[in-house]
PDB file of N, CA and C in Angstrom:
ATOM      1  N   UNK A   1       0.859  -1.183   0.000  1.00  0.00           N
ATOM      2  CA  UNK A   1       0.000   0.000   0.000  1.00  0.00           C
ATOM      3  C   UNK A   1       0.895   1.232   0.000  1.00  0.00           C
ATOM      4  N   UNK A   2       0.502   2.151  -0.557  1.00  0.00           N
ATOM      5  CA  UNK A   2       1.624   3.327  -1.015  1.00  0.00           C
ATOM      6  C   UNK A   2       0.900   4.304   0.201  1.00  0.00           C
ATOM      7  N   UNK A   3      -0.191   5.153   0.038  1.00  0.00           N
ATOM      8  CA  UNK A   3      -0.932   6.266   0.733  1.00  0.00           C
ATOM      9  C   UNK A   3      -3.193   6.011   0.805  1.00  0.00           C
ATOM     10  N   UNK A   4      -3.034   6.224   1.669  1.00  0.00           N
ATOM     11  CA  UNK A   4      -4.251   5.931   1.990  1.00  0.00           C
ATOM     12  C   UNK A   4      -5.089   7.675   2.452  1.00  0.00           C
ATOM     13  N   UNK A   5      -5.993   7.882   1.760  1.00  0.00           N
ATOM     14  CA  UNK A   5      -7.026   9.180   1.796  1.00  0.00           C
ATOM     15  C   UNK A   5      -8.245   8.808   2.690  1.00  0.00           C
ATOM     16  N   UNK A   6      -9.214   9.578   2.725  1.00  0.00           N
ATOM     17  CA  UNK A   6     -10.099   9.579   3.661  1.00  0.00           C
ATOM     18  C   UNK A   6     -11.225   7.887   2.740  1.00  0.00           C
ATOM     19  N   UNK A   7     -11.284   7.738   1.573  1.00  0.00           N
ATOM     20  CA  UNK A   7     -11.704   7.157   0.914  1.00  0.00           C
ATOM     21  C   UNK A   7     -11.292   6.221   0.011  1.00  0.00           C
ATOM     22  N   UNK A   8      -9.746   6.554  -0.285  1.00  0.00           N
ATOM     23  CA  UNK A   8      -9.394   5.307  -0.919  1.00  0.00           C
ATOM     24  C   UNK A   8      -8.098   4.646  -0.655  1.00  0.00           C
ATOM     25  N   UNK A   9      -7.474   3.530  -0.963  1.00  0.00           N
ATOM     26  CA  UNK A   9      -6.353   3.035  -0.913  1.00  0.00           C
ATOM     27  C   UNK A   9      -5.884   2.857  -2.040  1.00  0.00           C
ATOM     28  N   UNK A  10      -4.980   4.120  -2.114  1.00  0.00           N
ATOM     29  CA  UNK A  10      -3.970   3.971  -3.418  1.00  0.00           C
ATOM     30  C   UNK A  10      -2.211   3.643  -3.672  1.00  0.00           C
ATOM     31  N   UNK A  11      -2.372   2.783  -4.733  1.00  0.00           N
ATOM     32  CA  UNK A  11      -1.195   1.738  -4.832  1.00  0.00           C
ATOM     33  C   UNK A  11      -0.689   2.287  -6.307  1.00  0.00           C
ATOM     34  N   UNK A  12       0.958   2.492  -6.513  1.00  0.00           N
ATOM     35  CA  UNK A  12       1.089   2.125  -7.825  1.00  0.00           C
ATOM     36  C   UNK A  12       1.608   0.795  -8.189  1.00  0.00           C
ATOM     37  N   UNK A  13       1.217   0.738  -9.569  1.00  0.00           N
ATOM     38  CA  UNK A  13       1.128  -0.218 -10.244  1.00  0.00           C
ATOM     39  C   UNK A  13       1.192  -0.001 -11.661  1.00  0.00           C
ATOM     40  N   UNK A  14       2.382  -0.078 -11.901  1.00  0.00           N
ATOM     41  CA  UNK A  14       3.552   0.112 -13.682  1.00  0.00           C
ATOM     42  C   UNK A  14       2.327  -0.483 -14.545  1.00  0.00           C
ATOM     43  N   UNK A  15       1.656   0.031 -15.352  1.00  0.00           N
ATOM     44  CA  UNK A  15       0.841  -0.139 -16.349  1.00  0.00           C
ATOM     45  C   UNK A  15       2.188  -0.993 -17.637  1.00  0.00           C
ATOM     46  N   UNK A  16       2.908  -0.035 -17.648  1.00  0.00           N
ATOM     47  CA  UNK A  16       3.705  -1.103 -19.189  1.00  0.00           C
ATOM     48  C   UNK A  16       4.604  -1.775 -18.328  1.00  0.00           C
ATOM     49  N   UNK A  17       4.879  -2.008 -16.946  1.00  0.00           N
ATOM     50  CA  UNK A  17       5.253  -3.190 -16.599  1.00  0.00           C
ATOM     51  C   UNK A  17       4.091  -4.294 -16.283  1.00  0.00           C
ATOM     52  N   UNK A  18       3.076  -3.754 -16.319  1.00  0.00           N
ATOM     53  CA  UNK A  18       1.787  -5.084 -16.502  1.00  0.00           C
ATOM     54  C   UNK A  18       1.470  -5.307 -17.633  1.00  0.00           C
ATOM     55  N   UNK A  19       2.072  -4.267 -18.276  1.00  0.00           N
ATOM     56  CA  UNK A  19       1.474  -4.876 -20.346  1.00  0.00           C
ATOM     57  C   UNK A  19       2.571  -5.270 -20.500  1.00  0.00           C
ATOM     58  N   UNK A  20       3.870  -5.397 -20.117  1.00  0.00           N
ATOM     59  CA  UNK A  20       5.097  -6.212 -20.776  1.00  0.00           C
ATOM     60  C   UNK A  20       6.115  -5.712 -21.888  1.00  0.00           C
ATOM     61  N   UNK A  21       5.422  -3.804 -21.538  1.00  0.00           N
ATOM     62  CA  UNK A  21       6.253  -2.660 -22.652  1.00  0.00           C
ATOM     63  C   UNK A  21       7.579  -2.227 -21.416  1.00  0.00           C
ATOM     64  N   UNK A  22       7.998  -1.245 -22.543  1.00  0.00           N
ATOM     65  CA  UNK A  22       9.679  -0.675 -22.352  1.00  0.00           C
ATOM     66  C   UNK A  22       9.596   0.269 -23.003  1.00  0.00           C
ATOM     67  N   UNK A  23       9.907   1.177 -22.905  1.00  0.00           N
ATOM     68  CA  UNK A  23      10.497   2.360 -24.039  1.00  0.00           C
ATOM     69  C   UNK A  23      12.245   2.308 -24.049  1.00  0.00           C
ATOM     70  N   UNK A  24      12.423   2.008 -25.638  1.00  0.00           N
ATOM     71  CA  UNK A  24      13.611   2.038 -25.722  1.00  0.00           C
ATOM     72  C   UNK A  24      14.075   3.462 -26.796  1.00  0.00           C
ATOM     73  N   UNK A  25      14.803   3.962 -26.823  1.00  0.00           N
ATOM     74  CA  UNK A  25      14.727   5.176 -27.498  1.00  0.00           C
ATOM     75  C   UNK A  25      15.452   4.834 -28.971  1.00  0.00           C
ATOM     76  N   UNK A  26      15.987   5.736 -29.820  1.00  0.00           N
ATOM     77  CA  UNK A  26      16.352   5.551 -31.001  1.00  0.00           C
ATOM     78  C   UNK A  26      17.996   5.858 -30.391  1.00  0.00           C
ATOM     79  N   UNK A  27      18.289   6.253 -29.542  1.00  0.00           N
ATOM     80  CA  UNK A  27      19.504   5.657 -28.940  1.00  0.00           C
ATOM     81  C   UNK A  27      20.019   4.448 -28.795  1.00  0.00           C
ATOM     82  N   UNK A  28      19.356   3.706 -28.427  1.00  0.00           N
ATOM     83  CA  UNK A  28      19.310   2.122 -27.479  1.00  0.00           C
ATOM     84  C   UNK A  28      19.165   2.501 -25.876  1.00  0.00           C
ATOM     85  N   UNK A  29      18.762   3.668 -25.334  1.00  0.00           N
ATOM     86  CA  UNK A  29      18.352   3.695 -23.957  1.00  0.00           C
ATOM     87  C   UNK A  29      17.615   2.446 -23.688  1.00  0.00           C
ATOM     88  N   UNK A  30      17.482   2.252 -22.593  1.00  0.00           N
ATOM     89  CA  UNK A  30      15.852   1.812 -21.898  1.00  0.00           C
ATOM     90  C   UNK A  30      15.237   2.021 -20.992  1.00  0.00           C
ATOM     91  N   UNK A  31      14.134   2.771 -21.134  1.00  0.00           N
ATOM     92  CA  UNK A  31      13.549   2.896 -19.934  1.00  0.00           C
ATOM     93  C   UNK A  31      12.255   1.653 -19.281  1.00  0.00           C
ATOM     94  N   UNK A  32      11.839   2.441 -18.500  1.00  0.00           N
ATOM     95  CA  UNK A  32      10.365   1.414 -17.610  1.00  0.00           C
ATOM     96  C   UNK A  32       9.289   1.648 -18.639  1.00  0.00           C
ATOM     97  N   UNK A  33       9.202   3.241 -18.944  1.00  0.00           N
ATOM     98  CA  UNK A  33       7.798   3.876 -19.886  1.00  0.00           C
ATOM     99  C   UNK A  33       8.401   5.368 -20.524  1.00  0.00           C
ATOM    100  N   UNK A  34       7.706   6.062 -21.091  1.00  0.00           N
ATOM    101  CA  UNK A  34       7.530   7.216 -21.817  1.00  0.00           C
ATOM    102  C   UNK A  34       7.388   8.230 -20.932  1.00  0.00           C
ATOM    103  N   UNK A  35       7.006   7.913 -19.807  1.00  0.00           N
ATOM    104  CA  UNK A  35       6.711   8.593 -18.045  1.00  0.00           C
ATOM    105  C   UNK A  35       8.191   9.705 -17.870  1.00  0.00           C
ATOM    106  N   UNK A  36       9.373   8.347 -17.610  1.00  0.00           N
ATOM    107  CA  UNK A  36      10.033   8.503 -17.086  1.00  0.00           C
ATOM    108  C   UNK A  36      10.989   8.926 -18.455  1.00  0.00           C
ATOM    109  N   UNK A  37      10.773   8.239 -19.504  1.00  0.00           N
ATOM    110  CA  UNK A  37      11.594   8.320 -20.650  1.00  0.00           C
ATOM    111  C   UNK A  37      12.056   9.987 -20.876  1.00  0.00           C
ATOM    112  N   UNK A  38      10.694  10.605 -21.390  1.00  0.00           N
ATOM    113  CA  UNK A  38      10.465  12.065 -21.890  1.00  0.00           C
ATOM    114  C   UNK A  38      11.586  12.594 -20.922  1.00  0.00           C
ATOM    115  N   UNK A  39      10.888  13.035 -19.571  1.00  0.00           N
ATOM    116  CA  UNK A  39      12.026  13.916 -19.013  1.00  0.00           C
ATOM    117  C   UNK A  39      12.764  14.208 -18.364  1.00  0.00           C
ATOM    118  N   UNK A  40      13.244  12.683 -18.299  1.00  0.00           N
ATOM    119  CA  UNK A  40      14.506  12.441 -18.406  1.00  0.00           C
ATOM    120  C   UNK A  40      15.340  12.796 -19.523  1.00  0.00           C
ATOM    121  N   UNK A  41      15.295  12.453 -20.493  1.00  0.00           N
ATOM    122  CA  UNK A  41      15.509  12.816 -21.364  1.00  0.00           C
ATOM    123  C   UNK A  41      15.871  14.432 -21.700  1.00  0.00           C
ATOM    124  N   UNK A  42      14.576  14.895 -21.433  1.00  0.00           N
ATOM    125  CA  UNK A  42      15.164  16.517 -21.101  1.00  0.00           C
ATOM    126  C   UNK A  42      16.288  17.076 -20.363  1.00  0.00           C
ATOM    127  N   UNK A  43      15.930  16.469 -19.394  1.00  0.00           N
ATOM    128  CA  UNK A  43      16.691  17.143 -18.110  1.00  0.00           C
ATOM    129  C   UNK A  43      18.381  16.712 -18.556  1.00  0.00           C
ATOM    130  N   UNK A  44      18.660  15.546 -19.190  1.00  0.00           N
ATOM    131  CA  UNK A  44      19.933  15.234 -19.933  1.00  0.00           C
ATOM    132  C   UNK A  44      20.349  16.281 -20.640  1.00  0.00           C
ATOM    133  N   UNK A  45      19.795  16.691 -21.787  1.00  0.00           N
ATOM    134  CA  UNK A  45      20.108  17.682 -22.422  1.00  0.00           C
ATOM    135  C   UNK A  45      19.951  19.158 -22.263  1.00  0.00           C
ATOM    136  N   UNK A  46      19.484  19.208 -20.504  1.00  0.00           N
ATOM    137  CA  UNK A  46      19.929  20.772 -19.859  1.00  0.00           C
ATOM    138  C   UNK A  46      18.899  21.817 -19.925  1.00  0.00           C
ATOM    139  N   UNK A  47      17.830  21.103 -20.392  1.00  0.00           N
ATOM    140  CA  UNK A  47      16.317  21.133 -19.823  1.00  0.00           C
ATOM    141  C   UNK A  47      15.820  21.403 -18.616  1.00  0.00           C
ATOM    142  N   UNK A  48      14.874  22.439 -18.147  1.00  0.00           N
ATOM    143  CA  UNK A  48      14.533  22.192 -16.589  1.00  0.00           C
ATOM    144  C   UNK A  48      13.382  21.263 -17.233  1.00  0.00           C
ATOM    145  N   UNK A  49      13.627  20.437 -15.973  1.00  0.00           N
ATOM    146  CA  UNK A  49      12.510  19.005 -16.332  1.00  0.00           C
ATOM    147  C   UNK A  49      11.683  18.752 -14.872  1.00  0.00           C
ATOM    148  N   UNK A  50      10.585  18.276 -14.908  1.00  0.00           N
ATOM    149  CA  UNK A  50      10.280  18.365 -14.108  1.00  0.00           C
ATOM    150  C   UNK A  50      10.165  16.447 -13.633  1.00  0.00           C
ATOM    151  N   UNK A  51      11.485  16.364 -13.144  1.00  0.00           N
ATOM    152  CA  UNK A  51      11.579  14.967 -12.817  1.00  0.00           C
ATOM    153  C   UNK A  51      11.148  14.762 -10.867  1.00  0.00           C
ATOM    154  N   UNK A  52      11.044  15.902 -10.541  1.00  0.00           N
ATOM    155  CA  UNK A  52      10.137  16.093  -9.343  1.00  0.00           C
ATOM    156  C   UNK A  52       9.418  17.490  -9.586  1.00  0.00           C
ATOM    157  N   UNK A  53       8.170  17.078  -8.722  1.00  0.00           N
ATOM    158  CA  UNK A  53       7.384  18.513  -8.758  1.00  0.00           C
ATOM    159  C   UNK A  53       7.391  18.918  -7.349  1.00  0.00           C
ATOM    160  N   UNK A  54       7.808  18.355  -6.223  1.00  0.00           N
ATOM    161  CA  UNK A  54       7.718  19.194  -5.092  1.00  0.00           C
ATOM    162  C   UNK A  54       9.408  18.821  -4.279  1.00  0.00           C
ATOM    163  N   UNK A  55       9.478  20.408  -3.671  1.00  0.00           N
ATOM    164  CA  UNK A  55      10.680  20.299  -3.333  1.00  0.00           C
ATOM    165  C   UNK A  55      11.341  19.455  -2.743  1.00  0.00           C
ATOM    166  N   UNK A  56      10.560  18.700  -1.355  1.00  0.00           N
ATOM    167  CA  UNK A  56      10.689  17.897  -0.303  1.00  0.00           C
ATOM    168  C   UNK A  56      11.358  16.892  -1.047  1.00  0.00           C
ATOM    169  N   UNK A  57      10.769  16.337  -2.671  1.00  0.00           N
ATOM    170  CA  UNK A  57      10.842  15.017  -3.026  1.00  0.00           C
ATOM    171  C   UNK A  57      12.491  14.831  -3.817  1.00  0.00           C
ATOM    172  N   UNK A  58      12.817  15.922  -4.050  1.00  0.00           N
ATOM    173  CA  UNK A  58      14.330  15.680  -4.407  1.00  0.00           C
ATOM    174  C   UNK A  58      15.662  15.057  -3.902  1.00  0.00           C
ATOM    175  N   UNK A  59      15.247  14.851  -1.959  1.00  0.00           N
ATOM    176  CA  UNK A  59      16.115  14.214  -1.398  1.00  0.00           C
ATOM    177  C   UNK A  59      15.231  12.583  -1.225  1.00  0.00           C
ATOM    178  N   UNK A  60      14.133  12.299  -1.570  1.00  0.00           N
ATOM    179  CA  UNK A  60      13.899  10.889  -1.314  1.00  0.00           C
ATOM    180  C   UNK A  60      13.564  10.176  -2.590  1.00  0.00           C
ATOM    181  N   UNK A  61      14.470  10.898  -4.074  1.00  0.00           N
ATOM    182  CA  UNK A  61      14.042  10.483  -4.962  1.00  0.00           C
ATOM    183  C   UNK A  61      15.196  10.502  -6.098  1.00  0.00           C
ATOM    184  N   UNK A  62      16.228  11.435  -5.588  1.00  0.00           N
ATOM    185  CA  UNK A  62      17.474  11.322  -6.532  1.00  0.00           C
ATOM    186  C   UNK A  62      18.326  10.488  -6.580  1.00  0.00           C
ATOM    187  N   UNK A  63      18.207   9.349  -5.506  1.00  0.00           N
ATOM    188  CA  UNK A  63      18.956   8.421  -5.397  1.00  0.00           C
ATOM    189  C   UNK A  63      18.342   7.530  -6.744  1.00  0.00           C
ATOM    190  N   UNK A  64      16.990   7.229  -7.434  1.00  0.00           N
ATOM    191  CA  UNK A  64      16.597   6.739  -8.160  1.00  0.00           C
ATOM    192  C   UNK A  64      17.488   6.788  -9.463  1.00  0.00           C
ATOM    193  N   UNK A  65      17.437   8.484 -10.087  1.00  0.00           N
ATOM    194  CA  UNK A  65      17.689   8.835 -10.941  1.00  0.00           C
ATOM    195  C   UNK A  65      19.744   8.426 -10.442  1.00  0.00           C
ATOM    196  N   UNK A  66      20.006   8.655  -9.998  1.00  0.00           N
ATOM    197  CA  UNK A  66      21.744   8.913 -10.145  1.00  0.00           C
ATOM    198  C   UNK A  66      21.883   7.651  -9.931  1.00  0.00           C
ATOM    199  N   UNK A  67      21.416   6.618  -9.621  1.00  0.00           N
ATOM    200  CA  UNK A  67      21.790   5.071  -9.409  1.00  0.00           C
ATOM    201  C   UNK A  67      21.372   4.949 -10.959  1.00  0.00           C
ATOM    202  N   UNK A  68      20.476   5.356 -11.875  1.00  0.00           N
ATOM    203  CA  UNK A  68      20.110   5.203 -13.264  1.00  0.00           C
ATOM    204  C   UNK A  68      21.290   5.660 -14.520  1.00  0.00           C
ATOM    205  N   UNK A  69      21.633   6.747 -13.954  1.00  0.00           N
ATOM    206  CA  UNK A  69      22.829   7.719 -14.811  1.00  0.00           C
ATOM    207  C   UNK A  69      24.126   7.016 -14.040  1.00  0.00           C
ATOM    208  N   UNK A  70      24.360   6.511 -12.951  1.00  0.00           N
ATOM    209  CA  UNK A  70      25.415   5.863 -13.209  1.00  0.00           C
ATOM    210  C   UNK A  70      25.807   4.501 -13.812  1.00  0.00           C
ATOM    211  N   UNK A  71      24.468   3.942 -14.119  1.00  0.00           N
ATOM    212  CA  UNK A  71      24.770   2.617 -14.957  1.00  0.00           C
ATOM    213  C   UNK A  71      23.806   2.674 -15.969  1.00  0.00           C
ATOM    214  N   UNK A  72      24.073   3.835 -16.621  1.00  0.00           N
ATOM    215  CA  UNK A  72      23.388   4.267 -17.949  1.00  0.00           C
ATOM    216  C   UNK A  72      23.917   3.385 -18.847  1.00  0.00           C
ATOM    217  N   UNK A  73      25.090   3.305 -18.807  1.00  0.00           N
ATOM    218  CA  UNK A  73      25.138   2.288 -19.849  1.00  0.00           C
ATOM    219  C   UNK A  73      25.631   1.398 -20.333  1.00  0.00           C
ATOM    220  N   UNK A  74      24.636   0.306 -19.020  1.00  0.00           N
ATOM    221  CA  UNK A  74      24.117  -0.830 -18.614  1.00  0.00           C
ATOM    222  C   UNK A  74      22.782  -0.878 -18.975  1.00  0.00           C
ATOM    223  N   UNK A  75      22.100   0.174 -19.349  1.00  0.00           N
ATOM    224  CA  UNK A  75      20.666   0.276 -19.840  1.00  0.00           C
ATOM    225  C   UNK A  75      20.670   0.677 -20.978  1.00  0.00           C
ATOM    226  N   UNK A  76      21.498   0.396 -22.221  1.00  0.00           N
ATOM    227  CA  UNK A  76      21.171   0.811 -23.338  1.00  0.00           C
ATOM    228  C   UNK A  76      21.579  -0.600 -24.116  1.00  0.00           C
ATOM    229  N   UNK A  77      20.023  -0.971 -24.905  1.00  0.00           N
ATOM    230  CA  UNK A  77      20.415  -1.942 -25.517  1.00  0.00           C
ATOM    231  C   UNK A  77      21.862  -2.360 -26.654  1.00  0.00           C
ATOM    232  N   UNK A  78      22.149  -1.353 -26.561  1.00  0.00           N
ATOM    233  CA  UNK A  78      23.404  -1.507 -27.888  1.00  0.00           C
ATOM    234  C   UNK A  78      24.221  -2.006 -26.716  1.00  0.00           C
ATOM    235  N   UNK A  79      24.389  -1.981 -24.906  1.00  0.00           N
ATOM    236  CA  UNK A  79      25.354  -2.720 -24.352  1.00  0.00           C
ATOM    237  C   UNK A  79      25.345  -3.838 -23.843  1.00  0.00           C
ATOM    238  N   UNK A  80      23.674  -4.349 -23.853  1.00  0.00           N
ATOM    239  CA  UNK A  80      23.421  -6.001 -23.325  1.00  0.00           C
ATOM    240  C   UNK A  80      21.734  -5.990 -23.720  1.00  0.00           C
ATOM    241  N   UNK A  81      21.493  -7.325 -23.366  1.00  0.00           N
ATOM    242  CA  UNK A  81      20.500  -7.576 -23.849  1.00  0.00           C
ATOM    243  C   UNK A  81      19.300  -6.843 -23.165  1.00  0.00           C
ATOM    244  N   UNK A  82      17.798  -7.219 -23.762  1.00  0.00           N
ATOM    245  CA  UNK A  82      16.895  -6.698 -23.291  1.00  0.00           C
ATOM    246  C   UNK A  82      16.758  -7.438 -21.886  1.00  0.00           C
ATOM    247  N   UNK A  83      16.744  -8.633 -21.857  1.00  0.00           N
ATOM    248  CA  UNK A  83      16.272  -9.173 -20.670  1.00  0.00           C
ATOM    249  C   UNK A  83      17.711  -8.934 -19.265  1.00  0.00           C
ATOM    250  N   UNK A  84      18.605  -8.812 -19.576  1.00  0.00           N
ATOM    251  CA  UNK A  84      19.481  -8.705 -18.784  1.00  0.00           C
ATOM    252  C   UNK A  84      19.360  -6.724 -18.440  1.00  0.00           C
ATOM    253  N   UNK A  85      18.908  -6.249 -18.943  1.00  0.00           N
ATOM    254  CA  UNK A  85      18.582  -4.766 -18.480  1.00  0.00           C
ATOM    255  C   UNK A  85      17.255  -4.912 -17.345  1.00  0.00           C
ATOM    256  N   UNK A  86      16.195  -5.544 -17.962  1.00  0.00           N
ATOM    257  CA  UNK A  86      15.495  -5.739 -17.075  1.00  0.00           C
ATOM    258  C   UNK A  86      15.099  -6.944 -15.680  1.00  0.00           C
ATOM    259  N   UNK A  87      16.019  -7.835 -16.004  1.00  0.00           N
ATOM    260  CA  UNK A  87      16.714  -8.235 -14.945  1.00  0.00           C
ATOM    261  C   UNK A  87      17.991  -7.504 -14.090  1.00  0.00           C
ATOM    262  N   UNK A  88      17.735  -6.063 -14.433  1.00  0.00           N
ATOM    263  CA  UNK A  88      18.913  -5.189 -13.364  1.00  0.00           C
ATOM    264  C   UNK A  88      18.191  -4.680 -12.517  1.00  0.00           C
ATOM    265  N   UNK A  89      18.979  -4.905 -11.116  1.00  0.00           N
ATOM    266  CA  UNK A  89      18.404  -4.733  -9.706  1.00  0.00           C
ATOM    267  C   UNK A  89      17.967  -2.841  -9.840  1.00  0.00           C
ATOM    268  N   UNK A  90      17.887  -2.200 -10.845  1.00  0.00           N
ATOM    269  CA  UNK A  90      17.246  -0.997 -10.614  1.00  0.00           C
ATOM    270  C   UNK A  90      16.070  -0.810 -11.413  1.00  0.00           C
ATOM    271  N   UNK A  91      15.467  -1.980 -12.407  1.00  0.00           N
ATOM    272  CA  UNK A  91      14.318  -2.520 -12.665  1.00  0.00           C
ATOM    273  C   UNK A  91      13.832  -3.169 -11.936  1.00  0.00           C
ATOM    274  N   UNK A  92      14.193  -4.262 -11.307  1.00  0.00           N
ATOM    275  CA  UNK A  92      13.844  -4.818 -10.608  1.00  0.00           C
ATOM    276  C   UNK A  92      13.397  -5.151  -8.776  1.00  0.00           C
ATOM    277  N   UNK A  93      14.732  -3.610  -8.412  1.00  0.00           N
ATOM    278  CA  UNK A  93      14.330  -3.672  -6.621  1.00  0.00           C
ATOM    279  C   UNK A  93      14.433  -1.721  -6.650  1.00  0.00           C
ATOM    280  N   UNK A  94      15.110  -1.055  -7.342  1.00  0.00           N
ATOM    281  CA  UNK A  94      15.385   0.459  -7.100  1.00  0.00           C
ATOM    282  C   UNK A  94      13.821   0.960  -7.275  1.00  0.00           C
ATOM    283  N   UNK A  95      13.252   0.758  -8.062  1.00  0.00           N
ATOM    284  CA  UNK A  95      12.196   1.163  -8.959  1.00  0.00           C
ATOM    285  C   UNK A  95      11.137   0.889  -8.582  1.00  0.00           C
ATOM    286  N   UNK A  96      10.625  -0.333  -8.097  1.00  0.00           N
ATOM    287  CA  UNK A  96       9.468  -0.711  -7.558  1.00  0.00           C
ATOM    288  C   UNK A  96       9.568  -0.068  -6.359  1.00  0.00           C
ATOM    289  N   UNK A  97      10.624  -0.668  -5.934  1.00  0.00           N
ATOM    290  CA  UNK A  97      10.831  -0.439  -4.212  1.00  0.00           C
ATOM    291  C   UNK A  97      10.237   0.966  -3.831  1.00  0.00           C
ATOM    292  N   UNK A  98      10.815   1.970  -4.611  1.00  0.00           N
ATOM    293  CA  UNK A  98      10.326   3.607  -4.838  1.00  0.00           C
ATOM    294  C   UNK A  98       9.104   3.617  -4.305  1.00  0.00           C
ATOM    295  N   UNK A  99       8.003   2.531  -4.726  1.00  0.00           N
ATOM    296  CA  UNK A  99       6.372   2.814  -4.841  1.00  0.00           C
ATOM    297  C   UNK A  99       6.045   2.480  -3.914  1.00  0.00           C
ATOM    298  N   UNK A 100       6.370   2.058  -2.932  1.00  0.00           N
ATOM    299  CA  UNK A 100       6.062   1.718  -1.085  1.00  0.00           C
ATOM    300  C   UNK A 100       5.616   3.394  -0.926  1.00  0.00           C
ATOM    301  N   UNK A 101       6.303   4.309  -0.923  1.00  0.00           N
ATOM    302  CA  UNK A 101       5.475   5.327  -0.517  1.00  0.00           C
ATOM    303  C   UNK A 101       5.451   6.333  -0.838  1.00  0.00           C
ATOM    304  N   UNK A 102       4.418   7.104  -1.037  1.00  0.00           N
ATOM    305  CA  UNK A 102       4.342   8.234  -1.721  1.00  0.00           C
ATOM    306  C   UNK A 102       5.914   9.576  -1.652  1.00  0.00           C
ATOM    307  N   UNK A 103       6.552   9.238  -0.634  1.00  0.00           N
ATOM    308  CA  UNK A 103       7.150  10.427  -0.443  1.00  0.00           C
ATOM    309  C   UNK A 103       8.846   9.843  -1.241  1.00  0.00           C
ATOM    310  N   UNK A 104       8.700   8.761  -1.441  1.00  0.00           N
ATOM    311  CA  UNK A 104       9.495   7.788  -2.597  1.00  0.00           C
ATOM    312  C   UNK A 104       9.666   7.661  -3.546  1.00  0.00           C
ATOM    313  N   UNK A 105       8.108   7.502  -4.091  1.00  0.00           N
ATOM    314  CA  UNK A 105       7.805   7.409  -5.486  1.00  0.00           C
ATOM    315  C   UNK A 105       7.772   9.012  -6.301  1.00  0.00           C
ATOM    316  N   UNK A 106       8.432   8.632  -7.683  1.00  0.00           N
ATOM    317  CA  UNK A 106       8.980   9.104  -8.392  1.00  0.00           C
ATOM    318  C   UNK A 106       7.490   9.930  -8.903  1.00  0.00           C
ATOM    319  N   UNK A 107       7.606  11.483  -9.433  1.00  0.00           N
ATOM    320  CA  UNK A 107       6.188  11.958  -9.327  1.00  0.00           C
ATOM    321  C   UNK A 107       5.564  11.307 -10.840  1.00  0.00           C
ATOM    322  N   UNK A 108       6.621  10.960 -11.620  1.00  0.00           N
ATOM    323  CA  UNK A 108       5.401  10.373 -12.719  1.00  0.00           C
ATOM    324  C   UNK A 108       5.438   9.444 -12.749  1.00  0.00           C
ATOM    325  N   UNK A 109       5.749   8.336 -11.523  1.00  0.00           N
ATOM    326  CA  UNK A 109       4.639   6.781 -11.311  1.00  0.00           C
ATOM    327  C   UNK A 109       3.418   7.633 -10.648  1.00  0.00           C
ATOM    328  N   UNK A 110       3.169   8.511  -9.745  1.00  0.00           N
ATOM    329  CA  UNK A 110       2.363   8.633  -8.627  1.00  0.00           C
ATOM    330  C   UNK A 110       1.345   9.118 -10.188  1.00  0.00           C
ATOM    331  N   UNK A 111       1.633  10.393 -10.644  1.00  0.00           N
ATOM    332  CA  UNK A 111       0.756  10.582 -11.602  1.00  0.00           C
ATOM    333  C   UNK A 111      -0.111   9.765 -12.197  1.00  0.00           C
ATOM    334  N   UNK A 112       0.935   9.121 -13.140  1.00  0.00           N
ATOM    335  CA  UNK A 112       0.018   7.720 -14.506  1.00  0.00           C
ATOM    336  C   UNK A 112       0.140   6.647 -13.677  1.00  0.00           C
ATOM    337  N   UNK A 113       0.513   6.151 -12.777  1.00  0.00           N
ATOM    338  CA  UNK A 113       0.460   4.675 -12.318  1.00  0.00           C
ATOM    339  C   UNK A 113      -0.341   4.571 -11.100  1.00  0.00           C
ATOM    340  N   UNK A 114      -1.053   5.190 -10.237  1.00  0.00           N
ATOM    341  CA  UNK A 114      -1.602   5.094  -9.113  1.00  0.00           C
ATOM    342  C   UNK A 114      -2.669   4.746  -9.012  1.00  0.00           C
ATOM    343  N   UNK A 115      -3.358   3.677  -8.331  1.00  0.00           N
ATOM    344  CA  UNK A 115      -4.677   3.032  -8.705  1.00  0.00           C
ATOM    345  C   UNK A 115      -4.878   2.937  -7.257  1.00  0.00           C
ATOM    346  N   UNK A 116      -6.733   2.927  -7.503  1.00  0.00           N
ATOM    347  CA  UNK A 116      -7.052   2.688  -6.069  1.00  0.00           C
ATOM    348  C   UNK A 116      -7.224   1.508  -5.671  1.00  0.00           C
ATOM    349  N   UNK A 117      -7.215   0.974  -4.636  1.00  0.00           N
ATOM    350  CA  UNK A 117      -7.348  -0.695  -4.925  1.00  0.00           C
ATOM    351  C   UNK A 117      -8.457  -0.655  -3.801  1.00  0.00           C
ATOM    352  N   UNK A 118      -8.861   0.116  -3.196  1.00  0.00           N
ATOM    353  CA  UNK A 118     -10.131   0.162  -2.659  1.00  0.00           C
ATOM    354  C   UNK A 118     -11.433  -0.628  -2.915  1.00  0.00           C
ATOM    355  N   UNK A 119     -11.286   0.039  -4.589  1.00  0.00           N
ATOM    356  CA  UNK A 119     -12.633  -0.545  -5.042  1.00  0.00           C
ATOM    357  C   UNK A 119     -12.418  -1.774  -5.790  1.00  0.00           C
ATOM    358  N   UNK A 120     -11.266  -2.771  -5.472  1.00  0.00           N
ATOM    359  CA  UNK A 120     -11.257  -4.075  -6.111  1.00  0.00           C
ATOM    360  C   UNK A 120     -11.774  -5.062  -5.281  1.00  0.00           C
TER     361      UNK A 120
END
């Protein structure tokens, strides 16, 4: 469970990691989605990006991104395979792990990925 409101219990939950997508760029990047892809992407090329929207979240969330940019490229298919990228412990434990709680999670899982599970 990520954050709980007066009415619902909301969880994220990676939509193209439940459809079994990736965004890979015309680089050979790879990302999780198009979420994270876009601006990131920006913010690389010296962009203000808005890879957080509130101030607080820059110290419980840059560890995401700089554990990403330092094994950037370890995530670009031109340096290993697809499945061995996403068998990397920052697909696999950095990334999820993030979504335990809101003050963690990265603001565009909380955005596009947050579901209520209330009403399941």
């Amino acid at each position: 469970m990520i954050f709980v409101d007066q009415r619902k219990i909301l969880m994220i939950e990676c939509e193209w990691k439940k459809e079994g997508r990736v965004q890979i760029n015309p680089d050979g990047q790879v990302y999780p989605c198009c979420y994270l892809c876009n601006p990131h992407y920006r913010f690389l090329l010296g962009f203000k990006s808005n890879l957080t929207h509130k101030e607080h979240k820059d110290e419980h969330t840059q560890h995401i991104w700089d554990e990403y940019n330092d094994n950037k490229e370890k995530f670009n298919i031109n340096n290993r395979s697809l499945e061995e990228i996403l068998n990397d412990k920052w697909f696999t434990e950095t990334l999820p792990k993030s979504w335990e709680s809101e003050d963690t999670a990265l603001v565009q899982c909380i955005e596009h990925c947050t579901v209520d599970k209330k009403d399941e």
